[in-house]
PDB file of N, CA and C in Angstrom:
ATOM      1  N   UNK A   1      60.068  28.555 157.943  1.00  0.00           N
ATOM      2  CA  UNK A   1      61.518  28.644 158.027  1.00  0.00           C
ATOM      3  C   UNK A   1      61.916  28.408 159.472  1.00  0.00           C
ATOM      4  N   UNK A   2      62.987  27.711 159.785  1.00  0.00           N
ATOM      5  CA  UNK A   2      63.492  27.600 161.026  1.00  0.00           C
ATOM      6  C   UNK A   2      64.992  27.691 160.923  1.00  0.00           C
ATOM      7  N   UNK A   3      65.325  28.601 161.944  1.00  0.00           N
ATOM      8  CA  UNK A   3      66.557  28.798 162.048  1.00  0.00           C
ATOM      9  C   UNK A   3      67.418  29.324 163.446  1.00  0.00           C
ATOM     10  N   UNK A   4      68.405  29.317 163.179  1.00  0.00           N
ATOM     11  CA  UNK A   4      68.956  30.021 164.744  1.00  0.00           C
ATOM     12  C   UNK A   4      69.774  31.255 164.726  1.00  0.00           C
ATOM     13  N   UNK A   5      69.549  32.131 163.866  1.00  0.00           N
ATOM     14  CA  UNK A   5      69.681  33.445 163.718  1.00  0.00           C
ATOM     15  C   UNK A   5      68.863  34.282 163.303  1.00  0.00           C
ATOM     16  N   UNK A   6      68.099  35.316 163.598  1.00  0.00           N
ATOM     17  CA  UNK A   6      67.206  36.229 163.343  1.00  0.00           C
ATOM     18  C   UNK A   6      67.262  36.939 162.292  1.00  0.00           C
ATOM     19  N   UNK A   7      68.596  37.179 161.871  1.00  0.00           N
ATOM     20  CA  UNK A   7      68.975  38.162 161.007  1.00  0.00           C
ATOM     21  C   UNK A   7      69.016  37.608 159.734  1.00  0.00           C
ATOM     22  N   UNK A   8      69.850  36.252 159.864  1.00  0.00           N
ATOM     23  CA  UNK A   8      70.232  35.238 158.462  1.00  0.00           C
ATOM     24  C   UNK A   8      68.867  34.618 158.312  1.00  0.00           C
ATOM     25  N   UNK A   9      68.150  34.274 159.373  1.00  0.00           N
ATOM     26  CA  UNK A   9      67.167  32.979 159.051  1.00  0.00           C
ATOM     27  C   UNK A   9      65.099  34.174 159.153  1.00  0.00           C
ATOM     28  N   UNK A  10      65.489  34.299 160.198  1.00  0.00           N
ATOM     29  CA  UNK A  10      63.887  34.378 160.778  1.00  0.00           C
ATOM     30  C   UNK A  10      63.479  36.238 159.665  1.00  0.00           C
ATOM     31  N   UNK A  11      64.505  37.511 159.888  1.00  0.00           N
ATOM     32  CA  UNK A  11      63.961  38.423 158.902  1.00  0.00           C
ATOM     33  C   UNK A  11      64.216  37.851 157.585  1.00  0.00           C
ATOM     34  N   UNK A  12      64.885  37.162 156.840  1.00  0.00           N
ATOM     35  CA  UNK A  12      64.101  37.226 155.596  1.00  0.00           C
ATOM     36  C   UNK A  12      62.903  36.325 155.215  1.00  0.00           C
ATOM     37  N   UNK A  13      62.835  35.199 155.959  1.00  0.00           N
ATOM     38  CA  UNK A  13      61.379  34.356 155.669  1.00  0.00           C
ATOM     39  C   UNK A  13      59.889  35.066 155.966  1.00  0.00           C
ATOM     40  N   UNK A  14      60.628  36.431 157.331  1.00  0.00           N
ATOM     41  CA  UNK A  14      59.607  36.815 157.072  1.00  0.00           C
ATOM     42  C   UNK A  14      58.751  37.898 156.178  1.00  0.00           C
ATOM     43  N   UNK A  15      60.130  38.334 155.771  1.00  0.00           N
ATOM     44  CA  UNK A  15      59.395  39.249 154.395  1.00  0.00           C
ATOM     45  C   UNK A  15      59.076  38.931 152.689  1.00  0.00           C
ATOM     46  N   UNK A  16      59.407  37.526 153.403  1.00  0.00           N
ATOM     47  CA  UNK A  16      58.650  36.169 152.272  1.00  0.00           C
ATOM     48  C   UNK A  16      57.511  36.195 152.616  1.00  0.00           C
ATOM     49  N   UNK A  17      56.616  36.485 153.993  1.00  0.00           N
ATOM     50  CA  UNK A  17      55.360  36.232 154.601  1.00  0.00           C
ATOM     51  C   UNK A  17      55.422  34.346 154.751  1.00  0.00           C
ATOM     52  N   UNK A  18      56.385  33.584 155.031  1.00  0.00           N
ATOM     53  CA  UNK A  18      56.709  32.522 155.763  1.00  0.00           C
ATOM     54  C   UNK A  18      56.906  32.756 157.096  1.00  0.00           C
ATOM     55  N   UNK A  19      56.237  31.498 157.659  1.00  0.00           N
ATOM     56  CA  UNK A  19      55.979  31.134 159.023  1.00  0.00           C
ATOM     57  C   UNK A  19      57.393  31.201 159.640  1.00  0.00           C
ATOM     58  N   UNK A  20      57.693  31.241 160.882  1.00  0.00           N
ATOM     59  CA  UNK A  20      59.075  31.224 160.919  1.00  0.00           C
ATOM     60  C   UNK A  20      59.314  30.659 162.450  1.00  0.00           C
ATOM     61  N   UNK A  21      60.024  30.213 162.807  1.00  0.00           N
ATOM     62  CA  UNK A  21      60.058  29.413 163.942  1.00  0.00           C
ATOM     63  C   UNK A  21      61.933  29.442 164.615  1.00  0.00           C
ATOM     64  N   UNK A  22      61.613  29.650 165.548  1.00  0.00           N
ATOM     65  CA  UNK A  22      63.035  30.585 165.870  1.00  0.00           C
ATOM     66  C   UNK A  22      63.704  29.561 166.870  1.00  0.00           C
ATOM     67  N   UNK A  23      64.836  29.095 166.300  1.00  0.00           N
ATOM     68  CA  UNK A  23      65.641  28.246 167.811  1.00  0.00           C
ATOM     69  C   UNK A  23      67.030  28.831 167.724  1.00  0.00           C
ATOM     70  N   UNK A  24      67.110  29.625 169.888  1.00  0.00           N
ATOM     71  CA  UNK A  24      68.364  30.267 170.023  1.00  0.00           C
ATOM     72  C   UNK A  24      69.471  28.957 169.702  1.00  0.00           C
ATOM     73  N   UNK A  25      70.622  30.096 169.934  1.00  0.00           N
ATOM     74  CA  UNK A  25      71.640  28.817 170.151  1.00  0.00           C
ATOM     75  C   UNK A  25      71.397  28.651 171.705  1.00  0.00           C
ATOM     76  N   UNK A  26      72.554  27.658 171.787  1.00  0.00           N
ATOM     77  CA  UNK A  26      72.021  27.347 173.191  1.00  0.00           C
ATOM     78  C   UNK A  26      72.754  28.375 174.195  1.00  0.00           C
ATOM     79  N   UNK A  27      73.883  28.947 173.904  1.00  0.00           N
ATOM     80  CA  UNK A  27      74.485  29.881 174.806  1.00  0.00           C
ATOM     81  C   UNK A  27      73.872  31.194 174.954  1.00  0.00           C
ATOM     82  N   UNK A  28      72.775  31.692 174.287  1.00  0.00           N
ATOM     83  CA  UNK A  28      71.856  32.629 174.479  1.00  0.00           C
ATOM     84  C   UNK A  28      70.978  31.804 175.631  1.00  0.00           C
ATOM     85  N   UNK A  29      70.663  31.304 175.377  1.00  0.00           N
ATOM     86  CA  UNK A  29      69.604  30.634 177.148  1.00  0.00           C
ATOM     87  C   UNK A  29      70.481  30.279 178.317  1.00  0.00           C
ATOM     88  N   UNK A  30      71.778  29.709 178.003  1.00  0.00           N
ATOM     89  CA  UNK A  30      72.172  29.745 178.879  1.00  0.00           C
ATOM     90  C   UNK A  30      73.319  31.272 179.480  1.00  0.00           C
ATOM     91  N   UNK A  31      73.139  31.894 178.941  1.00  0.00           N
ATOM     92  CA  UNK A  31      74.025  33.488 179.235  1.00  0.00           C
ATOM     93  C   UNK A  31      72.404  34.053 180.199  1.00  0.00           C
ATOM     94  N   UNK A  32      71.393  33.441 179.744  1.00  0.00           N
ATOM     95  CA  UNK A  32      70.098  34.264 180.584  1.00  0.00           C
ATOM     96  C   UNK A  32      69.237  33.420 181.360  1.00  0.00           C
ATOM     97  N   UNK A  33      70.044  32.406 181.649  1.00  0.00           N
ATOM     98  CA  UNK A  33      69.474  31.459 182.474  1.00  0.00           C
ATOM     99  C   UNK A  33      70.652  31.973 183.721  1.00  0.00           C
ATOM    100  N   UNK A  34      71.966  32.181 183.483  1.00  0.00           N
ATOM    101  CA  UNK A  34      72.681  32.741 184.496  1.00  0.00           C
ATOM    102  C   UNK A  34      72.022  34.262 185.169  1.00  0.00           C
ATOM    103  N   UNK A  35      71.142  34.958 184.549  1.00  0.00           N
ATOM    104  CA  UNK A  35      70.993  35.755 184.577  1.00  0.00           C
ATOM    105  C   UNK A  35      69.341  35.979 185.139  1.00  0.00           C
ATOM    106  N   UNK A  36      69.162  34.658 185.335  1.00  0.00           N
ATOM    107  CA  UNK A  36      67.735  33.882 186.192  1.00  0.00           C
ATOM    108  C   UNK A  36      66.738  34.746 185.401  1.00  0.00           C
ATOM    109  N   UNK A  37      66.894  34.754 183.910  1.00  0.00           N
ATOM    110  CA  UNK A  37      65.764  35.557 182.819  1.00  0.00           C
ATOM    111  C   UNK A  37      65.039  34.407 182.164  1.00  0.00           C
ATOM    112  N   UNK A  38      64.903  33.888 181.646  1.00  0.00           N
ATOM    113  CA  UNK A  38      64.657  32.804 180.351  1.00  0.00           C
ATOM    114  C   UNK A  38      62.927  33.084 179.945  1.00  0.00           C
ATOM    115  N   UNK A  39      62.611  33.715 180.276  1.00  0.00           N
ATOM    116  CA  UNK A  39      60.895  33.786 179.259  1.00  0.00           C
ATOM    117  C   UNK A  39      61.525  34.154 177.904  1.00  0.00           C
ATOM    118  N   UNK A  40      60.712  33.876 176.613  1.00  0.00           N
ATOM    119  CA  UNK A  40      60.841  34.429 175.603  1.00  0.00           C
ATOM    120  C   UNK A  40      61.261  35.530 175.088  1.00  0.00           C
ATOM    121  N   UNK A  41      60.035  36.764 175.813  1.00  0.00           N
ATOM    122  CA  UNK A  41      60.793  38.122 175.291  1.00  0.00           C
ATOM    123  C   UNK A  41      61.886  38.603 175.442  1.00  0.00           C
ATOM    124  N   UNK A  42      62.396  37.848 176.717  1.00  0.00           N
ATOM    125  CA  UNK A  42      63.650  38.413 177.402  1.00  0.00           C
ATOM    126  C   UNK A  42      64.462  37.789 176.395  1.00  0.00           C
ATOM    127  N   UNK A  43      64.314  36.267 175.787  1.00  0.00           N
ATOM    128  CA  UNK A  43      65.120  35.595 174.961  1.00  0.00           C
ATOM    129  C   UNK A  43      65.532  36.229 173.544  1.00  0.00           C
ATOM    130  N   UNK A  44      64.228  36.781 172.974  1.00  0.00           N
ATOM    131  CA  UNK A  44      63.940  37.784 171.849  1.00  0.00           C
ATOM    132  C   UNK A  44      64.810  38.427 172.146  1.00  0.00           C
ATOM    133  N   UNK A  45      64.783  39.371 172.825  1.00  0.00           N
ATOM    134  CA  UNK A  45      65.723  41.204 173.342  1.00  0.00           C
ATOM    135  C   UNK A  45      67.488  40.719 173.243  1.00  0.00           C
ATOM    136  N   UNK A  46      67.305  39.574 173.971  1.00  0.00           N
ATOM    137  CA  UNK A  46      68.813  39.177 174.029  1.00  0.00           C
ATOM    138  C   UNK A  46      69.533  38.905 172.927  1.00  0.00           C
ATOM    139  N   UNK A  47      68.811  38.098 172.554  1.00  0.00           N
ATOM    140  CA  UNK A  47      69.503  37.441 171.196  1.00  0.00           C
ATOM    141  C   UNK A  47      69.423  38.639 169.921  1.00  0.00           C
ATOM    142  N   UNK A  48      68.565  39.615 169.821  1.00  0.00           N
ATOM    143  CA  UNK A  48      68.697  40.472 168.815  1.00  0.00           C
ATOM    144  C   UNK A  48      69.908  41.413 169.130  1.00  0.00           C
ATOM    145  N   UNK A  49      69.912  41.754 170.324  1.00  0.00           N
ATOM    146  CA  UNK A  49      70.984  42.290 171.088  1.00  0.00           C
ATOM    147  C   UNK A  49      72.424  41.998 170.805  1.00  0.00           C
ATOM    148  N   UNK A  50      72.589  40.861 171.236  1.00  0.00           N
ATOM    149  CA  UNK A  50      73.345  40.054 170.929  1.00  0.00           C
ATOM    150  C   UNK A  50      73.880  39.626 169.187  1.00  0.00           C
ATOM    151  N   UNK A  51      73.003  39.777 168.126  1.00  0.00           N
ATOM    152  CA  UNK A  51      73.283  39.919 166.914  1.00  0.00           C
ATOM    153  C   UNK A  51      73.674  41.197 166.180  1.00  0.00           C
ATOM    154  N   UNK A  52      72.985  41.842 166.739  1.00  0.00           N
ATOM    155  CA  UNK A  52      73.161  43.138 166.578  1.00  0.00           C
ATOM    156  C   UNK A  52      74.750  43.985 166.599  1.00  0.00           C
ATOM    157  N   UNK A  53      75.264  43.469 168.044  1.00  0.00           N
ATOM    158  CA  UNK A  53      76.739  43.815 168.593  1.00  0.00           C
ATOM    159  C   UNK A  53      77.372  42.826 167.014  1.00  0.00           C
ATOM    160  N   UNK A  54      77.313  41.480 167.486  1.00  0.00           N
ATOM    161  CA  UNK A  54      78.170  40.927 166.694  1.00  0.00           C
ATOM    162  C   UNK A  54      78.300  41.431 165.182  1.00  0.00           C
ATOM    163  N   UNK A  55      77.575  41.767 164.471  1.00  0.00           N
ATOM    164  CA  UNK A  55      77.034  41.756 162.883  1.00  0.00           C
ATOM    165  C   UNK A  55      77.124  43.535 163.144  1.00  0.00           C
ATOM    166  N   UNK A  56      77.252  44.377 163.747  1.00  0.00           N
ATOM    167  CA  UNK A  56      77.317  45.487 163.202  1.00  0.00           C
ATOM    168  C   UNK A  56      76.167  45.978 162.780  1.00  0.00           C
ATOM    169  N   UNK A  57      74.620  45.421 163.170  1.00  0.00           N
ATOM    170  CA  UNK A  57      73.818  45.725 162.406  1.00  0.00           C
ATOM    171  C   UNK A  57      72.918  47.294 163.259  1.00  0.00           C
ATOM    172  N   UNK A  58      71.958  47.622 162.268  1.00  0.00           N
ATOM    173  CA  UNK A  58      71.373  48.897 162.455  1.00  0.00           C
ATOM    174  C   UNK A  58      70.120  47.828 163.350  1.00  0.00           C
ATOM    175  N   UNK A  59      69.349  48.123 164.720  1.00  0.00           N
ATOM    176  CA  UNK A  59      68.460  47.514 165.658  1.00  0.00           C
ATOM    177  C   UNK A  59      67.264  47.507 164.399  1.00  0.00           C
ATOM    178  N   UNK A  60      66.796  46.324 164.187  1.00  0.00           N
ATOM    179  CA  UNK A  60      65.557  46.157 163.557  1.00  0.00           C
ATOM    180  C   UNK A  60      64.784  45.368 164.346  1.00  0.00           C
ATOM    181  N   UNK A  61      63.265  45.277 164.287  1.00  0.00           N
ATOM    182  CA  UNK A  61      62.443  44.560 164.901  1.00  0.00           C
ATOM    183  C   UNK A  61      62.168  43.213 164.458  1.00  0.00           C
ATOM    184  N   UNK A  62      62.260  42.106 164.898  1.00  0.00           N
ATOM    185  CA  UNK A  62      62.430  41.019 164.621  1.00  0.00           C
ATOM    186  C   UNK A  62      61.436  40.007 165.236  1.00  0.00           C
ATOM    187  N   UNK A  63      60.320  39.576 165.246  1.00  0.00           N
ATOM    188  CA  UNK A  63      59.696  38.819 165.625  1.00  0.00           C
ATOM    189  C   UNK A  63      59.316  37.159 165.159  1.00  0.00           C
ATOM    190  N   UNK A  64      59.554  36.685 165.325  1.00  0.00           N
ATOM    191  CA  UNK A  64      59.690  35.326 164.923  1.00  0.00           C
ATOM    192  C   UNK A  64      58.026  34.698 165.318  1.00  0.00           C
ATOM    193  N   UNK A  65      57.712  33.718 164.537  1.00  0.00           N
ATOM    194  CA  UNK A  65      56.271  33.131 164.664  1.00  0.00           C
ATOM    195  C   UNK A  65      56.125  32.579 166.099  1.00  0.00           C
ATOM    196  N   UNK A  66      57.409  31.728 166.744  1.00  0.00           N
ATOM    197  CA  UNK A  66      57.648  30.676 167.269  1.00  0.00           C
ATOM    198  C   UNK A  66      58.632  30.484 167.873  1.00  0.00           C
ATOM    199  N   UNK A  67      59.131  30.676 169.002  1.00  0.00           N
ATOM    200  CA  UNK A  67      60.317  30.204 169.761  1.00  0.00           C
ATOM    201  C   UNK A  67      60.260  28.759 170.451  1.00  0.00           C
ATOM    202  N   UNK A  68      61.500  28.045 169.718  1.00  0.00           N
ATOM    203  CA  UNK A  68      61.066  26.146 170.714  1.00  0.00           C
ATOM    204  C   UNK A  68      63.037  26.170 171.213  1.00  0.00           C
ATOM    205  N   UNK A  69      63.028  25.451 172.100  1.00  0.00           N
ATOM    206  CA  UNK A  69      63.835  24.992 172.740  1.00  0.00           C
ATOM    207  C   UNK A  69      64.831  24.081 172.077  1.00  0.00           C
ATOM    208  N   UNK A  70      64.204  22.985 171.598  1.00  0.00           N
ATOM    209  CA  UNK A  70      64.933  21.399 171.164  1.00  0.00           C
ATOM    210  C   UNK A  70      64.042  21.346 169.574  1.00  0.00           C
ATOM    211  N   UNK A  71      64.383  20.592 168.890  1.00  0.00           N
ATOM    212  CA  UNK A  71      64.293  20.543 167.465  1.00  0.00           C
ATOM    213  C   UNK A  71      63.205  19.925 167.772  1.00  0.00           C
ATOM    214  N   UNK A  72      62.874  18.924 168.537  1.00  0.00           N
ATOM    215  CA  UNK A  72      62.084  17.772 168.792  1.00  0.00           C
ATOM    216  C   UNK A  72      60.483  18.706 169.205  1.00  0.00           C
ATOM    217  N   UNK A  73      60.751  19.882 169.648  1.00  0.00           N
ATOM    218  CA  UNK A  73      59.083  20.799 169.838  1.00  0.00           C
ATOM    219  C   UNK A  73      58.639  20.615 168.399  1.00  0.00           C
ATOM    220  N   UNK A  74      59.098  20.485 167.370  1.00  0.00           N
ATOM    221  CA  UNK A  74      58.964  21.486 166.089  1.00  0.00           C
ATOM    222  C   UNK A  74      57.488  20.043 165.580  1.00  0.00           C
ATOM    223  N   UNK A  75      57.483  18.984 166.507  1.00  0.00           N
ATOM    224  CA  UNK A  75      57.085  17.729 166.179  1.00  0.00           C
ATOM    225  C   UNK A  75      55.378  18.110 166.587  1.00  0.00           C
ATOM    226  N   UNK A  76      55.391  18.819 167.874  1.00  0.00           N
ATOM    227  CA  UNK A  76      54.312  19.558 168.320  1.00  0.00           C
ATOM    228  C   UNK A  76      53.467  20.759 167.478  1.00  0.00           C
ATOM    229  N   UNK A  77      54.535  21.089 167.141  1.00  0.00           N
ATOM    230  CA  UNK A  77      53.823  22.453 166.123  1.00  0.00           C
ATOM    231  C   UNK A  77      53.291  21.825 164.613  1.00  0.00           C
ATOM    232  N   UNK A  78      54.398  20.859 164.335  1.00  0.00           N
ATOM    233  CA  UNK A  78      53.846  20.349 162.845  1.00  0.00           C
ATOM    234  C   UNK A  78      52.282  19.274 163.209  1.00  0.00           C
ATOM    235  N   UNK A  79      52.276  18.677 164.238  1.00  0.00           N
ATOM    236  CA  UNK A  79      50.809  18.370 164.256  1.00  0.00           C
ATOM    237  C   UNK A  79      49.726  18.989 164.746  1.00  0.00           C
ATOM    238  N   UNK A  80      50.428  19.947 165.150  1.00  0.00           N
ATOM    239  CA  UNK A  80      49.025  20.980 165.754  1.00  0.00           C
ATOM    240  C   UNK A  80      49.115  21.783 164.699  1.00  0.00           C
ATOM    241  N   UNK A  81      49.268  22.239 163.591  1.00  0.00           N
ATOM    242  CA  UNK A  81      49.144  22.431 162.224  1.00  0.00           C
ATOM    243  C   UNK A  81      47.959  21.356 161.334  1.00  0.00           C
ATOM    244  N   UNK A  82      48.822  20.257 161.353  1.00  0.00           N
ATOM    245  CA  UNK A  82      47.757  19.562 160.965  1.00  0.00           C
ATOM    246  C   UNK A  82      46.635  19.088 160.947  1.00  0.00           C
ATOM    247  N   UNK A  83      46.287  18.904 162.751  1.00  0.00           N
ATOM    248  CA  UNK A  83      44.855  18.913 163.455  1.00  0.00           C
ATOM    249  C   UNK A  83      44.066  20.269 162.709  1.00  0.00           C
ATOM    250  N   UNK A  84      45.150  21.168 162.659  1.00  0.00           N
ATOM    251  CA  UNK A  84      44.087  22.341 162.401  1.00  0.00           C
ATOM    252  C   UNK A  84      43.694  22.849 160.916  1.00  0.00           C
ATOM    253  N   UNK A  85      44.423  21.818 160.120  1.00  0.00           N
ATOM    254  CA  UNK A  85      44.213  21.736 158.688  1.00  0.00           C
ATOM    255  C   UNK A  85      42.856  20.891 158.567  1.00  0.00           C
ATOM    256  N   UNK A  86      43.145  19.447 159.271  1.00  0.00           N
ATOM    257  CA  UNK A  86      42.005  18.524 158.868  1.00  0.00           C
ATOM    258  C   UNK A  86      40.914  19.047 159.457  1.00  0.00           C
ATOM    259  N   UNK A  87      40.636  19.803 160.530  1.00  0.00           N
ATOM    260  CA  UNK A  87      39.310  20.279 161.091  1.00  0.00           C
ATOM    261  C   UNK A  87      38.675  21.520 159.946  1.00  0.00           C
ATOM    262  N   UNK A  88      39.236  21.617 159.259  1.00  0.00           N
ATOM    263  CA  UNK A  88      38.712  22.709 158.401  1.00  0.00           C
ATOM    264  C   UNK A  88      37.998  22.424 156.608  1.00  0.00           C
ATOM    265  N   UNK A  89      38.908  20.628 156.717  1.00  0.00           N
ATOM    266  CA  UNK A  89      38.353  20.371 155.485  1.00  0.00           C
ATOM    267  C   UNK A  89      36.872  19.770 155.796  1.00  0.00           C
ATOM    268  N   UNK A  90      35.887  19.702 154.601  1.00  0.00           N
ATOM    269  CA  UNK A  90      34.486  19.574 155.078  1.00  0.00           C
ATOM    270  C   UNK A  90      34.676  17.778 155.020  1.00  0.00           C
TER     271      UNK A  90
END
């Protein structure tokens, strides 16, 4: 599953036990790029943070498989998937 909300997209795929692959919007990187933060976890904290306020929701833990930047990473992950499919068939 890929999506750009944690709440709508990334918790329920994952209690499908689907892979899940997380892209902020872009004003979450850039609200913590002003804020000279941008590693992941910090991106994680924010953006749940940040959903959380908006949506009224109760803080749940949210971990996503995968955080990418541009749609165009997702090109990286789907063949490094695959390398690691074909190395396994005999």
């Amino acid at each position: 599953m890929i999506g750009d909300s944690l709440h709508a997209d990334i918790l329920g795929a994952k209690q499908l036990n689907m892979v899940t692959v997380w892209k902020p919007r872009l004003h979450l990187r850039a609200e913590l790029q002003a804020l000279q933060t941008v590693d992941n976890d910090a991106l994680l904290a924010y953006g749940l943070e940040y959903e959380n306020k908006r949506y009224q929701l109760v803080r749940k833990v949210i971990k996503p498989d995968v955080i990418i930047e541009h749609v165009g990473d997702l090109l990286d992950i789907v063949q490094g998937a695959g390398n690691q499919i074909g190395t396994n068939i005999p």
